[in-house]
Protein backbone atom coordinates (compact mmCIF):
# COMPACT_ATOMS: atom_id res chain seq x y z
CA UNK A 1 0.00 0.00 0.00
CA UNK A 2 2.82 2.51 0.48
CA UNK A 3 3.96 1.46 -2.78
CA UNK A 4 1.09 2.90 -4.37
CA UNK A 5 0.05 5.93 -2.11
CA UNK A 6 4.32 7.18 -2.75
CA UNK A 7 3.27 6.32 -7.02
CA UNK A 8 -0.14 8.63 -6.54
CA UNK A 9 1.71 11.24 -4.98
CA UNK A 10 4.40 11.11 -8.21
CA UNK A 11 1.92 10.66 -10.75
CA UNK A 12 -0.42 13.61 -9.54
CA UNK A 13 2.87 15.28 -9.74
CA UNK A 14 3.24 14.28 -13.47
CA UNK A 15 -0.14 15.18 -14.30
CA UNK A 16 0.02 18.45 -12.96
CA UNK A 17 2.89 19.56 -15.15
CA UNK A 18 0.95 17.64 -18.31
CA UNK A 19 -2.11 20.39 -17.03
CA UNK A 20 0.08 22.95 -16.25
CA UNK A 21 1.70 23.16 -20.19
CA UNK A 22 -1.15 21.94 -21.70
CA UNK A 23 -3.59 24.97 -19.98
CA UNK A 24 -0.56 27.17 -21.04
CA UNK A 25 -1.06 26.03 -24.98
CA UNK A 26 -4.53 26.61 -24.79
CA UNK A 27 -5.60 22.68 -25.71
CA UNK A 28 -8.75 22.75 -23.75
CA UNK A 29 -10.06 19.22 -25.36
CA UNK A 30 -7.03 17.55 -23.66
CA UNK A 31 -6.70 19.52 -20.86
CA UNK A 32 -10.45 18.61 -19.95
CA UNK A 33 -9.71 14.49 -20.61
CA UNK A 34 -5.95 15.06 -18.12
CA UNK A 35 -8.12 16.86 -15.43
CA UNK A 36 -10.71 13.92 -15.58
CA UNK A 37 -8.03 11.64 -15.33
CA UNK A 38 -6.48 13.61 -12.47
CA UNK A 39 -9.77 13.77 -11.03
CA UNK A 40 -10.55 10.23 -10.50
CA UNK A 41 -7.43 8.79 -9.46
CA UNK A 42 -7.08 11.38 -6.86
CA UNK A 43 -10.61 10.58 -5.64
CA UNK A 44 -10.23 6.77 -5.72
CA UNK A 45 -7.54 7.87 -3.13
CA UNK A 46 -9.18 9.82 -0.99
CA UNK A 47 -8.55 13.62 -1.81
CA UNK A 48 -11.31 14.53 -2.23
CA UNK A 49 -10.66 18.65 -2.83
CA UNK A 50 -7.87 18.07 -5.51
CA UNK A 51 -10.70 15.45 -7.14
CA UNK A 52 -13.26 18.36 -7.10
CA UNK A 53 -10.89 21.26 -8.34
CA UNK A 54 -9.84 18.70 -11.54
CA UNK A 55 -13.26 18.22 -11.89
CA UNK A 56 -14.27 21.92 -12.17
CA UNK A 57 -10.98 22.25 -14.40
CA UNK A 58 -12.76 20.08 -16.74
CA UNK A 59 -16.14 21.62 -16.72
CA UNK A 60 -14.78 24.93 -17.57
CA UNK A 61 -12.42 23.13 -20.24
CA UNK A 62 -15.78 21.60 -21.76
CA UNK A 63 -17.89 25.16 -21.43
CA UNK A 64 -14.94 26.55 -23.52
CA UNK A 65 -13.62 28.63 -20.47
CA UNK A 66 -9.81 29.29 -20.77
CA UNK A 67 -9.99 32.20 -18.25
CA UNK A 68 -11.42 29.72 -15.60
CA UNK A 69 -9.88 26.75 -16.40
CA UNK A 70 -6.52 28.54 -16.32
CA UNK A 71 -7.14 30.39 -12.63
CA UNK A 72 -8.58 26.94 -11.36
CA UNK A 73 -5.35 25.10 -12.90
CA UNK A 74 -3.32 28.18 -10.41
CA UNK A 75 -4.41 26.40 -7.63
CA UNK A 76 -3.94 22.95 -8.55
CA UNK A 77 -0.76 22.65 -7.10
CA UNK A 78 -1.37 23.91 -3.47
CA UNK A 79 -4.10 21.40 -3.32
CA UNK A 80 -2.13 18.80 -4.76
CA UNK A 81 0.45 19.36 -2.22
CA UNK A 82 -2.21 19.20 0.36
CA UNK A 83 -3.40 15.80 -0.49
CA UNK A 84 0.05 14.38 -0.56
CA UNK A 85 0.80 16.01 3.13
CA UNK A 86 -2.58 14.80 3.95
CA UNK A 87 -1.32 11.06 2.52
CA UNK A 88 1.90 11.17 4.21
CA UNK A 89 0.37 12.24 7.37
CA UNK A 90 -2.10 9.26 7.51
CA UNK A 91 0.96 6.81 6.78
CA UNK A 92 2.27 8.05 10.00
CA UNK A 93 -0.28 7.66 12.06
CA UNK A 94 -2.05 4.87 10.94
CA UNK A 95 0.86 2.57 9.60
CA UNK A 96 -1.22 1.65 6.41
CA UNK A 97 -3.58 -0.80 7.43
CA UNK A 98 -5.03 -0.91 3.67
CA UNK A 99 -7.93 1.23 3.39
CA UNK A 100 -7.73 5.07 3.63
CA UNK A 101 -9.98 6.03 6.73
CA UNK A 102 -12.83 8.81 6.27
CA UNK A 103 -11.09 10.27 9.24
CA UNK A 104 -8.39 9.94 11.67
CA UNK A 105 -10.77 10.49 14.49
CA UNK A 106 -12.62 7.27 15.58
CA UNK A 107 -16.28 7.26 15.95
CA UNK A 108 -18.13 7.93 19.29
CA UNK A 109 -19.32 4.00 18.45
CA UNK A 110 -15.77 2.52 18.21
CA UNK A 111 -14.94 4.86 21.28
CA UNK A 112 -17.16 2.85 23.34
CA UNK A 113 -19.23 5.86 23.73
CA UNK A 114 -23.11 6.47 23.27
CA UNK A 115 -24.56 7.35 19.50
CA UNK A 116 -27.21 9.36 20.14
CA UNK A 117 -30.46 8.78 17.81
CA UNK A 118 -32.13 11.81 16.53
């Protein structure tokens, strides 16, 4: 599992240049199929935010939007970097167990404690 989580951190890496040049040459048909790409792997691993910014890069990529797409591309790397401090993080806490929690907190339920029912 670490295997993978350190090869999503250096593919998102990889992608992000591939967005980077290719919202810089103005191809908004393959810029919107590399931020759907982007935006899938990142969610099947869990960050979420980076999943929804790629996502939104490729709506305004498909509503012809170059002035959007390009200021939602500014922030893709902050948010990238995000998700891969937010990756490494979990590693260190949780040693890897397999499956990428929801959260790091545990649930009132696991904690023993009362769930109330509303």
């Amino acid at each position: 599992m670490r295997q993978l989580l350190a090869a999503f951190s250096d593919q998102i890496g990889t992608q992000i240049l591939s967005i980077e040049a290719l919202c810089g040459a103005g191809d908004l048909a393959t810029l919107a199929r590399e931020a759907h790409s982007l935006a899938g792997c990142s969610g099947n691993f869990g960050a979420l935010k980076l999943s929804r910014l790629a996502r939104e890069i490729e709506t305004a990529c498909e509503n012809a939007d170059a002035e959007g797409s390009a200021r939602l591309v500014s922030r893709l790397s902050a948010a990238a970097a995000e998700a891969s401090a937010g990756l490494r993080d979990w590693l260190s806490i949780e040693g890897c167990p397999g499956v990428l929690p929801t959260r790091h907190r545990r649930s009132r339920r696991a904690q023993g404690k009362p769930v109330s029912r509303v």
